[in-house]
N, C-alpha and C. Protein backbone atom coordinates (compact mmCIF):
# COMPACT_ATOMS: atom_id res chain seq x y z
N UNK A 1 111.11 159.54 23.78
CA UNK A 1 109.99 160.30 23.27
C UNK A 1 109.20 159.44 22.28
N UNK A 2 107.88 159.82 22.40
CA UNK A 2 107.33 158.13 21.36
C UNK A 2 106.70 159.25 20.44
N UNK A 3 106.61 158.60 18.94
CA UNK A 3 106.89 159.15 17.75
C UNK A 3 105.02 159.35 17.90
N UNK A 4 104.39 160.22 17.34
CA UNK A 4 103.26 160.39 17.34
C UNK A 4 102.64 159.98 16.14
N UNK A 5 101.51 158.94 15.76
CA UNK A 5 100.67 158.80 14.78
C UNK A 5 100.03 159.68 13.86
N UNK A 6 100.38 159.46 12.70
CA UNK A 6 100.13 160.70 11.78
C UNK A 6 98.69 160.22 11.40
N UNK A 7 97.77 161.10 10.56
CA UNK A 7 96.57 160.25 10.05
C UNK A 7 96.52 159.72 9.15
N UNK A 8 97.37 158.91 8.32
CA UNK A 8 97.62 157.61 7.47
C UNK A 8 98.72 156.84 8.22
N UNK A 9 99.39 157.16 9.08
CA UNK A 9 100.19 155.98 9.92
C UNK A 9 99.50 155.13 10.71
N UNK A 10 100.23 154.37 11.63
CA UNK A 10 100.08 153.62 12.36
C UNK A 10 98.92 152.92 12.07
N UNK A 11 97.65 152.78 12.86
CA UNK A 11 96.88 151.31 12.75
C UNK A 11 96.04 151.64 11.37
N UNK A 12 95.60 153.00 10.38
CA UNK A 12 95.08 153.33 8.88
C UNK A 12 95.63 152.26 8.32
N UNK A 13 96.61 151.94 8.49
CA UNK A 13 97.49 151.02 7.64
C UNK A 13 96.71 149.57 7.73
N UNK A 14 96.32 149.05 8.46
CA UNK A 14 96.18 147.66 8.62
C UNK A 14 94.42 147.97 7.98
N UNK A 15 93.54 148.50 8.02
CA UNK A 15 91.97 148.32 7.35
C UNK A 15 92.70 148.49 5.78
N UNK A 16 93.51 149.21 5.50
CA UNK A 16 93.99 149.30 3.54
C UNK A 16 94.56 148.06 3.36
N UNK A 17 94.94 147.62 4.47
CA UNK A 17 95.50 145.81 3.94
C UNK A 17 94.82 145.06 3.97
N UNK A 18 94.29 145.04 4.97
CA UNK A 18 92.73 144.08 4.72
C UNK A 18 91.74 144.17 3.83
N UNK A 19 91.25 145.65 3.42
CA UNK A 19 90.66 145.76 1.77
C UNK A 19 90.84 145.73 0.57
N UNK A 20 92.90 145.44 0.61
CA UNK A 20 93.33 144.67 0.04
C UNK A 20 93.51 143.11 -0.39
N UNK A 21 94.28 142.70 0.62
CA UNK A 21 94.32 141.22 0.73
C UNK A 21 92.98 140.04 0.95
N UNK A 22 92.46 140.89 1.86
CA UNK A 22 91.08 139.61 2.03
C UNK A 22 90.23 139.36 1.17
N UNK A 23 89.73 140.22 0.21
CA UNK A 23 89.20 140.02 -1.45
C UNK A 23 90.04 139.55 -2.08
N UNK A 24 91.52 139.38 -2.35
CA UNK A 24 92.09 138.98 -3.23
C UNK A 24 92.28 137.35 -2.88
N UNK A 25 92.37 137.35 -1.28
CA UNK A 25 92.21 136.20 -1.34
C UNK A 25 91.02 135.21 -1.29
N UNK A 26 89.75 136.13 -1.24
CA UNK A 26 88.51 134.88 -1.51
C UNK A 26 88.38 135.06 -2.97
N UNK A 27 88.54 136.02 -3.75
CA UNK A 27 88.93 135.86 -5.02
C UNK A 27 89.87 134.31 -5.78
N UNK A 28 91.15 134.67 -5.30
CA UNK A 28 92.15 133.68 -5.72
C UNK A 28 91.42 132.37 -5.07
N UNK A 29 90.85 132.64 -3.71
CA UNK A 29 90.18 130.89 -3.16
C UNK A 29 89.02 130.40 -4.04
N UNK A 30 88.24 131.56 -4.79
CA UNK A 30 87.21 130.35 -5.47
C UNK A 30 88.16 130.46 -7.01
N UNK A 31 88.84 130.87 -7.13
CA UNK A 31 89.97 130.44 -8.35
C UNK A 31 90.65 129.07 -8.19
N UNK A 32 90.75 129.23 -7.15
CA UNK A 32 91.32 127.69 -6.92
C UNK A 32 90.66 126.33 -6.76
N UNK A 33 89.98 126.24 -5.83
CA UNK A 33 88.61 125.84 -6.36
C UNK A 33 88.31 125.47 -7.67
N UNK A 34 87.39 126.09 -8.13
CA UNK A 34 87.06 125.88 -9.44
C UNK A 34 88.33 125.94 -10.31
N UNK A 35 89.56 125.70 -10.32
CA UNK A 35 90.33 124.82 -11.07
C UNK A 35 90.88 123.75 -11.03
N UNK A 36 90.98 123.03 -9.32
CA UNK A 36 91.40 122.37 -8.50
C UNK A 36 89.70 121.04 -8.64
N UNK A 37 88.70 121.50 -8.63
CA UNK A 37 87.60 120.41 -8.38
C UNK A 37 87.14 119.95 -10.03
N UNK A 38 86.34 118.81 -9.94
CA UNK A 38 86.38 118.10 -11.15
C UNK A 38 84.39 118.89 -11.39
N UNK A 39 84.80 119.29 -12.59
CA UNK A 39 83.29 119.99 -12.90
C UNK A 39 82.02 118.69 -13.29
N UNK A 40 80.79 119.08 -12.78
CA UNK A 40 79.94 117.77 -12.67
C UNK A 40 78.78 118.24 -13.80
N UNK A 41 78.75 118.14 -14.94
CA UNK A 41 77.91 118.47 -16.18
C UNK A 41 76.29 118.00 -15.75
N UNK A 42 76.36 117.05 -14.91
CA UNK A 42 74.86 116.80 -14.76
C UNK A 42 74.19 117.61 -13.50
N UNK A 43 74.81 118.32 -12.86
CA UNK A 43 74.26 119.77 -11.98
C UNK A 43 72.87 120.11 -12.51
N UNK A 44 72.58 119.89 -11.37
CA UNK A 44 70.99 120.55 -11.63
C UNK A 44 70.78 122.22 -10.69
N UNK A 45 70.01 123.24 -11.01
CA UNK A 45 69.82 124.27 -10.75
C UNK A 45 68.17 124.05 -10.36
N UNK A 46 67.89 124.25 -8.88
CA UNK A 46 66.58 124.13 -8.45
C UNK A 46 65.42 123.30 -9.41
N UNK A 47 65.79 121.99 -9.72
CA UNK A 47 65.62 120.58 -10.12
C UNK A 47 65.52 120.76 -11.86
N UNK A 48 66.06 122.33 -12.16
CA UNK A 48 66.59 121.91 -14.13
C UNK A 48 68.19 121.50 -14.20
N UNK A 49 68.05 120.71 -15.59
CA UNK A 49 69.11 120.37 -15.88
C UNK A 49 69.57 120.37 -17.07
N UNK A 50 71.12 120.58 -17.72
CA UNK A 50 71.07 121.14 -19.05
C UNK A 50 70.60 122.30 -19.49
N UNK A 51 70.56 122.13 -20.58
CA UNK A 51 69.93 123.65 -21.42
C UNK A 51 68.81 124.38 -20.39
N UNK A 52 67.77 123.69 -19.36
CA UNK A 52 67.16 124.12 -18.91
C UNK A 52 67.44 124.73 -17.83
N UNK A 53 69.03 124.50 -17.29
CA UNK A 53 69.41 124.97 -15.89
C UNK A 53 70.13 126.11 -16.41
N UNK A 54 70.95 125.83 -17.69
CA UNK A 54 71.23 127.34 -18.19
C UNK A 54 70.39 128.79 -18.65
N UNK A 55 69.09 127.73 -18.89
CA UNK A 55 67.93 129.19 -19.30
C UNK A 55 67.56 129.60 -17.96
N UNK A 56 67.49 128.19 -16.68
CA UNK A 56 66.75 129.23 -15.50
C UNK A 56 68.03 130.23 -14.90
N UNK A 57 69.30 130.05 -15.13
CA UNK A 57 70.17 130.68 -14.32
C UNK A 57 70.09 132.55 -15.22
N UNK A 58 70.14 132.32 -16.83
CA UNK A 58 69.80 133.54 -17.49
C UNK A 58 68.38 134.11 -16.77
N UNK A 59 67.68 133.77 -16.56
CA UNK A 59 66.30 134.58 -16.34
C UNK A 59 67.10 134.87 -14.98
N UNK A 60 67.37 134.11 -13.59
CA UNK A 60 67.73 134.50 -12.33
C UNK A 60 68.89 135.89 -12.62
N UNK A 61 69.46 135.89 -13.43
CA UNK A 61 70.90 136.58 -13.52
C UNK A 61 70.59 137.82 -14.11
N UNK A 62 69.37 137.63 -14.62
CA UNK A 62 68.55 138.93 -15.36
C UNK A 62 68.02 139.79 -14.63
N UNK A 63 67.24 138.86 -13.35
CA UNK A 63 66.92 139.73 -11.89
C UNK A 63 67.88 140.49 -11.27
N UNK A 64 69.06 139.40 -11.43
CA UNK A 64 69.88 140.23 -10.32
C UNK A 64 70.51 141.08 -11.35
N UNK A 65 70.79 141.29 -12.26
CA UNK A 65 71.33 142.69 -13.05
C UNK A 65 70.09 144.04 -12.40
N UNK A 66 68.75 143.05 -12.43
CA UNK A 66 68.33 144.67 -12.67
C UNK A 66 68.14 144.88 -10.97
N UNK A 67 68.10 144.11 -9.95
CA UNK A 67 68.42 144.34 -8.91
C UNK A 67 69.89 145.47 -8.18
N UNK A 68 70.77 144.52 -9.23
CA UNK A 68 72.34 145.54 -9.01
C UNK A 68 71.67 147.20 -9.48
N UNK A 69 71.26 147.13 -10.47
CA UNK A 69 70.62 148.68 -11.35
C UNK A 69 70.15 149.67 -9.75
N UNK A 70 68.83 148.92 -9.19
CA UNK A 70 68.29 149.54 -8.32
C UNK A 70 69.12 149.74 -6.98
N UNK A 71 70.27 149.05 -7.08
CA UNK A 71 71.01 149.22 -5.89
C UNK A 71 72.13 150.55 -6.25
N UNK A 72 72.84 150.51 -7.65
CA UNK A 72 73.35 151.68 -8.06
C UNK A 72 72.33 152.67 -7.51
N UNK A 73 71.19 152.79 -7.78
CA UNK A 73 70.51 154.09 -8.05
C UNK A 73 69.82 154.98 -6.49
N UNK A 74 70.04 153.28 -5.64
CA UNK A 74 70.03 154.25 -4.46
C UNK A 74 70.97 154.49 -3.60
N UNK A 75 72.06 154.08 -3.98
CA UNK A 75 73.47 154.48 -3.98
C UNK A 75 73.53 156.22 -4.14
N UNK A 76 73.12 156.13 -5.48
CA UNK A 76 73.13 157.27 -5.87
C UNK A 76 72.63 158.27 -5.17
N UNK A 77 71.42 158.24 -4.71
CA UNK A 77 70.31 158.89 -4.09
C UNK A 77 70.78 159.13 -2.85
N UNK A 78 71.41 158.06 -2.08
CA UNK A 78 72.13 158.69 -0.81
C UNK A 78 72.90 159.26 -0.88
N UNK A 79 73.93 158.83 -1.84
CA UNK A 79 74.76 160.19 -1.70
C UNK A 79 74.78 161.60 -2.32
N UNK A 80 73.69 161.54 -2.81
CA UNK A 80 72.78 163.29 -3.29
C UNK A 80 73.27 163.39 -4.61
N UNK A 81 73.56 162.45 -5.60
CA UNK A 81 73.79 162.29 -6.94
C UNK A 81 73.23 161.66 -7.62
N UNK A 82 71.77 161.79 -7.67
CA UNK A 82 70.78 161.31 -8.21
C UNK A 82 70.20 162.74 -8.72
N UNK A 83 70.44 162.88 -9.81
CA UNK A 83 69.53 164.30 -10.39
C UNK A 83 68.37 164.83 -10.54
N UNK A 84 67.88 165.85 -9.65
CA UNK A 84 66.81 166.01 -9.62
C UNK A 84 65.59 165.65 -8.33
N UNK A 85 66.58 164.46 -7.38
CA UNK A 85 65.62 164.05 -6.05
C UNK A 85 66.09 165.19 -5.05
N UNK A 86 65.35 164.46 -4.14
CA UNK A 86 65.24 165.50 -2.64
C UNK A 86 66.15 164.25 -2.40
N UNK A 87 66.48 165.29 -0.97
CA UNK A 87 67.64 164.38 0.09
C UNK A 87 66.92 162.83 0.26
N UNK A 88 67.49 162.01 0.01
CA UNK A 88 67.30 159.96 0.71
C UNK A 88 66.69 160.62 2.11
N UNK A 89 65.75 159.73 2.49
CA UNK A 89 65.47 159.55 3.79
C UNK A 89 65.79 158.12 4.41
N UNK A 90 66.38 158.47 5.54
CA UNK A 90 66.51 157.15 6.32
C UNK A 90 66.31 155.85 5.74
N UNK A 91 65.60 155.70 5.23
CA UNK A 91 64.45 154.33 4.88
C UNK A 91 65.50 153.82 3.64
N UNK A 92 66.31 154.50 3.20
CA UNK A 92 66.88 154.46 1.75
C UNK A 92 68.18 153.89 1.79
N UNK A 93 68.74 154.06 2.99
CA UNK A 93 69.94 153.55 3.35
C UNK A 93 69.95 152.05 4.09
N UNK A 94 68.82 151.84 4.70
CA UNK A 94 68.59 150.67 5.30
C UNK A 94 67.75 149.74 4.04
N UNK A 95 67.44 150.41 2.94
CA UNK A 95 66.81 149.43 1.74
C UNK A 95 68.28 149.30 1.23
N UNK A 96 69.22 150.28 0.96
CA UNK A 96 70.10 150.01 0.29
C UNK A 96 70.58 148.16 0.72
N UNK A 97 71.15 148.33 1.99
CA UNK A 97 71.69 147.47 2.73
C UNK A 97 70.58 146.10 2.80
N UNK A 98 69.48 146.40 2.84
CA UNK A 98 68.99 144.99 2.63
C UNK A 98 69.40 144.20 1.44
N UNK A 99 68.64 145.28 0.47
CA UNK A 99 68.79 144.91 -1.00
C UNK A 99 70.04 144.54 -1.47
N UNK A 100 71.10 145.12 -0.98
CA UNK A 100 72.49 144.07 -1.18
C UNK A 100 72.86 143.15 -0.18
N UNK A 101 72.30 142.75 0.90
CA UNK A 101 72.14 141.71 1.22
C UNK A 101 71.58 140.31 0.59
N UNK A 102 70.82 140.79 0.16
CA UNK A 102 69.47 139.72 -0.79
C UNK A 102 70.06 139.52 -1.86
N UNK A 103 70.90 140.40 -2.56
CA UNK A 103 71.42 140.54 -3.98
C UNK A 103 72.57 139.29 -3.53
N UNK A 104 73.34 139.21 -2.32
CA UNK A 104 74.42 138.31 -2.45
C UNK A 104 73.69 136.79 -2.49
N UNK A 105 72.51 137.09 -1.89
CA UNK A 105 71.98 135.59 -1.33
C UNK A 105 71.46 135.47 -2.58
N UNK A 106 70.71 136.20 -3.45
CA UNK A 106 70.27 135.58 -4.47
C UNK A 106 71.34 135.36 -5.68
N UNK A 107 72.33 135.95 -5.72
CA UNK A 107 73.25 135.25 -6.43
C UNK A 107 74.60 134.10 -6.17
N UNK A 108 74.09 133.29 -4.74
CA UNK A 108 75.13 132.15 -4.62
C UNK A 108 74.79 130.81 -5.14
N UNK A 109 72.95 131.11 -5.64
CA UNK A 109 72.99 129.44 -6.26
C UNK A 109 73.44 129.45 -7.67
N UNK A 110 73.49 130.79 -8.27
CA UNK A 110 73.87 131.11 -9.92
C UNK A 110 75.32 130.39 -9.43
N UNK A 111 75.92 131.73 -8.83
CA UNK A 111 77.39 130.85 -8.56
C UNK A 111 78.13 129.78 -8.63
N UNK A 112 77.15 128.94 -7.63
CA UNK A 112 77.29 127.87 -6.49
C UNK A 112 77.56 126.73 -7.80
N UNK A 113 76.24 127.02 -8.72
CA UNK A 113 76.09 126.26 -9.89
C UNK A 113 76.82 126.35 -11.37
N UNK A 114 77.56 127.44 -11.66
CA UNK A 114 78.73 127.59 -12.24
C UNK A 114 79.74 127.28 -11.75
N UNK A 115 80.12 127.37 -10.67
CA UNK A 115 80.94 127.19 -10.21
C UNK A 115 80.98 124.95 -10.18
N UNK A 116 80.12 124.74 -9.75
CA UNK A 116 80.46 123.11 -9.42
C UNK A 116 80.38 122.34 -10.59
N UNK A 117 79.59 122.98 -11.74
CA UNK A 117 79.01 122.26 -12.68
C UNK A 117 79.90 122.69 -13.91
N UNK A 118 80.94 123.37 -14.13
CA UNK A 118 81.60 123.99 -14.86
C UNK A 118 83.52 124.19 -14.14
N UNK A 119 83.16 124.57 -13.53
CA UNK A 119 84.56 125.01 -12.37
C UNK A 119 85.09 126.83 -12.98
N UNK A 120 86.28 126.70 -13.38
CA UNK A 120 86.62 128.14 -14.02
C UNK A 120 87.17 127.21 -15.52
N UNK A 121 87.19 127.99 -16.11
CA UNK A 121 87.07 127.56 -17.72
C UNK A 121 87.84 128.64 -18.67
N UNK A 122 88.69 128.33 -19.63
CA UNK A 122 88.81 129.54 -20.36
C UNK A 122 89.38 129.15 -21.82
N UNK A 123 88.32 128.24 -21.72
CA UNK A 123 88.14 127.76 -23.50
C UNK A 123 87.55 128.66 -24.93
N UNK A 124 87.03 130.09 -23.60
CA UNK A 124 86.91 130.47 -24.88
C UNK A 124 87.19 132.23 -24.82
N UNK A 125 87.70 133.44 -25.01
CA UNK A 125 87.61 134.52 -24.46
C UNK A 125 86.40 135.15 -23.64
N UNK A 126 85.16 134.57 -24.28
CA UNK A 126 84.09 135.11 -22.96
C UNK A 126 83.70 134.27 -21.75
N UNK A 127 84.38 132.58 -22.23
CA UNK A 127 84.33 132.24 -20.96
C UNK A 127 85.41 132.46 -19.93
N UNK A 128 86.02 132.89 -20.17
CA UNK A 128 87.28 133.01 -19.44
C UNK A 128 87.05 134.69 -18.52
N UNK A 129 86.30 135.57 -20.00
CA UNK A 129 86.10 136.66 -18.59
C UNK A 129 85.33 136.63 -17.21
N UNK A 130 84.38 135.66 -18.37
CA UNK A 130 83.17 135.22 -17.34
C UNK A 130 83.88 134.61 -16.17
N UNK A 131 84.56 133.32 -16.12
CA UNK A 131 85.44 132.70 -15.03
C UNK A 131 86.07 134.00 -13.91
N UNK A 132 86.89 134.68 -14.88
CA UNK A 132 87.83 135.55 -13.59
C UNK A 132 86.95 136.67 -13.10
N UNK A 133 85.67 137.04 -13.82
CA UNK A 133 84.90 138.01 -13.15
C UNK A 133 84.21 137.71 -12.19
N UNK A 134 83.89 136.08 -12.53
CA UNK A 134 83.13 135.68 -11.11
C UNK A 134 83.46 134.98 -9.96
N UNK A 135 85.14 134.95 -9.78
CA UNK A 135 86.01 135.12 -9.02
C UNK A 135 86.37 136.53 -8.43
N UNK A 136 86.01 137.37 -9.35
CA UNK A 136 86.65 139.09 -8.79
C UNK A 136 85.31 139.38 -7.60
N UNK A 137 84.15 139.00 -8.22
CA UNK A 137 82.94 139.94 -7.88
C UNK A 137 83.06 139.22 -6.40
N UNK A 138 83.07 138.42 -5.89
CA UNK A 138 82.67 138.22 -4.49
C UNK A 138 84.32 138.26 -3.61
N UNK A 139 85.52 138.60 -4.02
CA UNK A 139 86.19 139.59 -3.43
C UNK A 139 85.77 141.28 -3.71
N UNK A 140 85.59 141.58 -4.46
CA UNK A 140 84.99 143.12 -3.89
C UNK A 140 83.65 142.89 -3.42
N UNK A 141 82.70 142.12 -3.02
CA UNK A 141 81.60 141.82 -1.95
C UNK A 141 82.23 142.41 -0.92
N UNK A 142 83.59 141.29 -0.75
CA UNK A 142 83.93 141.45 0.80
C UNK A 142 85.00 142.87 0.86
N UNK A 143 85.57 143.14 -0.25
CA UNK A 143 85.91 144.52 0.05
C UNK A 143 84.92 145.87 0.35
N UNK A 144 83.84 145.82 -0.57
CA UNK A 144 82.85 146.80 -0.11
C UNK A 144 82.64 146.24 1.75
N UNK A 145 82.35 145.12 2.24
CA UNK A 145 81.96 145.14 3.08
C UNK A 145 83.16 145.57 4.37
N UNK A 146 84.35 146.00 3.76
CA UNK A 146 85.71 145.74 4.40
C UNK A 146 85.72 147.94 4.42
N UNK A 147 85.42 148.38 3.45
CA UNK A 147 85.13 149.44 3.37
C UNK A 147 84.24 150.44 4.27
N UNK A 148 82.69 150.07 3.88
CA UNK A 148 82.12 150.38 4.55
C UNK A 148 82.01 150.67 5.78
N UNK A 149 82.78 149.40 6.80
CA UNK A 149 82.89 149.30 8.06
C UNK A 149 84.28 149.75 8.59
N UNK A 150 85.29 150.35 7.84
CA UNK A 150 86.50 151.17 8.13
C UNK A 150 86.24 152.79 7.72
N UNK A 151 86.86 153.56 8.97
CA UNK A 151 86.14 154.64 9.28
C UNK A 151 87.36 155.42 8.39
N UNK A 152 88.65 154.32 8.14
CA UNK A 152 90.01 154.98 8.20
C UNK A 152 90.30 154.87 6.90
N UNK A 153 89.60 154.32 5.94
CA UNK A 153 89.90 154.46 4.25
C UNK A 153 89.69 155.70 3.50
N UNK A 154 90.07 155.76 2.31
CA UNK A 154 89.72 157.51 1.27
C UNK A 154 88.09 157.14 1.20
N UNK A 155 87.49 158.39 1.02
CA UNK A 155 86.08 158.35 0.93
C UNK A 155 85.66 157.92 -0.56
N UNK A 156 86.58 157.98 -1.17
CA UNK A 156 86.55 158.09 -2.62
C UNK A 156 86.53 156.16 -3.00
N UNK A 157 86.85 155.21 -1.95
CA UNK A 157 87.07 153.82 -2.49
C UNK A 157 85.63 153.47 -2.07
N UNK A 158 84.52 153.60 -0.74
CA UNK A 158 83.27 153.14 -1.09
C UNK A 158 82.67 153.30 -2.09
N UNK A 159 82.24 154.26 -3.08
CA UNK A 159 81.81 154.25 -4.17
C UNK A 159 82.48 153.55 -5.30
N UNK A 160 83.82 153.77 -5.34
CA UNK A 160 84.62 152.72 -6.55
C UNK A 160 84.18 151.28 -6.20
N UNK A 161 84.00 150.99 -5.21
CA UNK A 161 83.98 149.65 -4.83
C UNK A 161 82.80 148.72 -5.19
N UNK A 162 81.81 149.94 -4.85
CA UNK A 162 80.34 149.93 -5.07
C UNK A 162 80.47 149.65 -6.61
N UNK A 163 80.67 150.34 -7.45
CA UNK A 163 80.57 150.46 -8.90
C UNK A 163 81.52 149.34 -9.84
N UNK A 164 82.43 148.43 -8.94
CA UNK A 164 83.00 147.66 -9.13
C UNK A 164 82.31 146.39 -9.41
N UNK A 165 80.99 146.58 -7.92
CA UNK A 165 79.99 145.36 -8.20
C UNK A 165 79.26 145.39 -8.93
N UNK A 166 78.52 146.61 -9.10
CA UNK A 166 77.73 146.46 -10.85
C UNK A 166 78.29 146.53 -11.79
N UNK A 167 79.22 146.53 -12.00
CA UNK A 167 79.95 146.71 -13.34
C UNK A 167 80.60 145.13 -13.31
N UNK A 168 80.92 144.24 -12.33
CA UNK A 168 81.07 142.73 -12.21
C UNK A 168 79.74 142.42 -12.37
N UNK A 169 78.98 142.59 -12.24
CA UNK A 169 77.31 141.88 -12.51
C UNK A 169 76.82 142.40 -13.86
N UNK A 170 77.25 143.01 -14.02
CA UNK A 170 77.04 143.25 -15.29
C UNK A 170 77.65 142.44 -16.99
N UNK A 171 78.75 142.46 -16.24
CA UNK A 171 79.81 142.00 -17.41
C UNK A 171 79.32 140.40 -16.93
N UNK A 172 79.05 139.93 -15.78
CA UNK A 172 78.79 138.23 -16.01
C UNK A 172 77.57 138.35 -16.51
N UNK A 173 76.80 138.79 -16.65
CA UNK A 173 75.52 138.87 -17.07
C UNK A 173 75.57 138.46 -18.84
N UNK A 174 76.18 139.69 -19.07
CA UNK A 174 76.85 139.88 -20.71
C UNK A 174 77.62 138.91 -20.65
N UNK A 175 78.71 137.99 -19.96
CA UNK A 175 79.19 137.31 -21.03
C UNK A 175 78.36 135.46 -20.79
N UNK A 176 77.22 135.55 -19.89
CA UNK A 176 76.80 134.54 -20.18
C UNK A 176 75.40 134.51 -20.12
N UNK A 177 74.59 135.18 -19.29
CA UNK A 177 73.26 135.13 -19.46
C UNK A 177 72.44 136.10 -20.48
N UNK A 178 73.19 136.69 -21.24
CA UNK A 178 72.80 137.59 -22.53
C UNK A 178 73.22 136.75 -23.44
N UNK A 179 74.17 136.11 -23.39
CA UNK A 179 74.39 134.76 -24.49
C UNK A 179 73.50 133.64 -24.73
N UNK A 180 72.83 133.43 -23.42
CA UNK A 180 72.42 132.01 -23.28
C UNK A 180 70.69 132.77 -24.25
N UNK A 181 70.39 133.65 -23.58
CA UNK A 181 69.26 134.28 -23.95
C UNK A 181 69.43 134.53 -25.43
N UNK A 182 70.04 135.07 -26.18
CA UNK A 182 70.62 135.37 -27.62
C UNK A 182 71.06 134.76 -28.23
N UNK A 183 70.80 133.17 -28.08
CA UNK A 183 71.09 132.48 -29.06
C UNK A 183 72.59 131.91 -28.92
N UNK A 184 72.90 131.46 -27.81
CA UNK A 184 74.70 131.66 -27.79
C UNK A 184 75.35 132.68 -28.69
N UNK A 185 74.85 133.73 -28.38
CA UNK A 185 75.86 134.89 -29.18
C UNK A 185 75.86 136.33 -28.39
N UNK A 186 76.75 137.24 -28.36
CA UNK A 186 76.75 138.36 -27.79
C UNK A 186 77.60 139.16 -28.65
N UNK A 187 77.10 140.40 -29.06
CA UNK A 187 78.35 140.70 -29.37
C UNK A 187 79.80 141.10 -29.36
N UNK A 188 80.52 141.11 -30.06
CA UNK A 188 82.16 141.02 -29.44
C UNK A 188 82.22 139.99 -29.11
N UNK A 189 81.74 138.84 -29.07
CA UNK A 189 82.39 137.73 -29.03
C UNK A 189 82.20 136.35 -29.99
N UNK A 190 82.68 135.21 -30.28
CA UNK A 190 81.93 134.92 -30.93
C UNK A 190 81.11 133.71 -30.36
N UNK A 191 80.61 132.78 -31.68
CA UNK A 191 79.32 131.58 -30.88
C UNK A 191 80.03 130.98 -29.29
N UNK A 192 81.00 130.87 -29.34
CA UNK A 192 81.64 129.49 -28.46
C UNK A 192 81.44 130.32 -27.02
C-alpha cells in the first residue's frame, strides 16, 4: 500500500530547502570571496576614484534606498495594505517586478565595487555590519526569487522576505552611504 502525501510532505519539502540553502549559500559565496581575494584600493567606480568613488556610490545607494521605498509601497498596494487605495491594477504588479529587477541591476556596480575594492572587512562595528549585510542581501534576492516561484511555501515568507530586502538596503545604506554623506559619522556608531 503506498503511503499517501500529506500537504507539507513529500516534494513541499525540497522548495523549503532550497529557500533555505541556496541564499545561504550565495550569501556564504560572496563571504568567501571577499575574504579570500586581495582588496584593490585604487578601484574606480564609473571612472571616480577615492573619496570621489565613495561620494558617487553614496548618491547611487541613495537612489536605490528610495527605489527599495517605492518597491515596499507597491508591495503594499498589491497586497491591499496600503491604506486608503483602491485595489492595484494589473500594471502594479508587473511595475513591481520590473522595478526589482532594475533595483538588482542597479545595485551590482555599488556591490561589485565594495566588494573588489574593499573585500568584507570588520575593522570596525559598522563596517562589519555593513560586510555581513551585504553578503545577506543578495541571498534573500535569491530567496525572494526562490519564494515567489514556489507555489508550496507559507504565504506568510513572501512578504518576510520582501521586507528582509528593504530592511538589508536600508541598513547598508545607514551604515555606509549615510556615513560617507555625514561626514564619516552616523549615529550609533562611531567616526571609524
Amino acid at each position: 500500500m503506498r503511503a499517501q502525501r500529506g500537504k507539507h510532505g513529500g516534494r513541499s519539502f525540497v522548495p523549503a530547502v532550497c529557500a533555505v540553502l541556496v541564499p545561504v549559500a550565495v550569501g556564504v559565496g560572496i563571504y568567501l570571496f571577499g575574504t579570500h581575494h586581495t582588496p584593490n584600493y585604487d578601484n574606480g567606480l564609473f571612472g571616480a576614484h577615492g573619496t570621489a568613488a565613495v561620494d558617487l556610490k553614496a548618491r547611487l545607494s541613495t537612489a536605490l534606498l528610495g527605489l527599495a521605498l517605492v518597491q515596499l509601497c507597491l508591495a503594499l498596494w498589491m497586497y491591499g495594505r496600503m491604506p486608503g487605495a483602491r485595489s492595484a491594477p494589473r500594471s502594479v504588479r508587473l511595475g513591481h517586478r520590473v522595478l526589482g529587477f532594475l533595483v538588482l541591476l542597479f545595485s551590482l556596480p555599488i556591490a561589485y565595487h565594495c566588494l573588489t575594492t574593499y573585500g568584507i572587512e570588520t575593522t570596525s562595528p559598522r563596517v562589519a555590519i555593513h560586510s555581513f549585510t551585504g553578503c545577506a542581501l543578495y541571498g534573500a534576492f535569491v530567496a525572494k526569487v526562490i519564494v515567489v516561484r514556489s507555489r508550496r511555501l507559507p504565504g506568510w515568507l513572501l512578504p518576510a522576505v520582501g521586507a528582509l530586502l528593504v530592511l538589508g538596503v536600508a541598513l547598508l545604506w545607514y551604515t555606509a552611504a549615510l556615513w560617507a554623506l555625514n561626514g564619516n559619522s552616523v549615529p550609533g556608531f562611531s567616526s571609524v
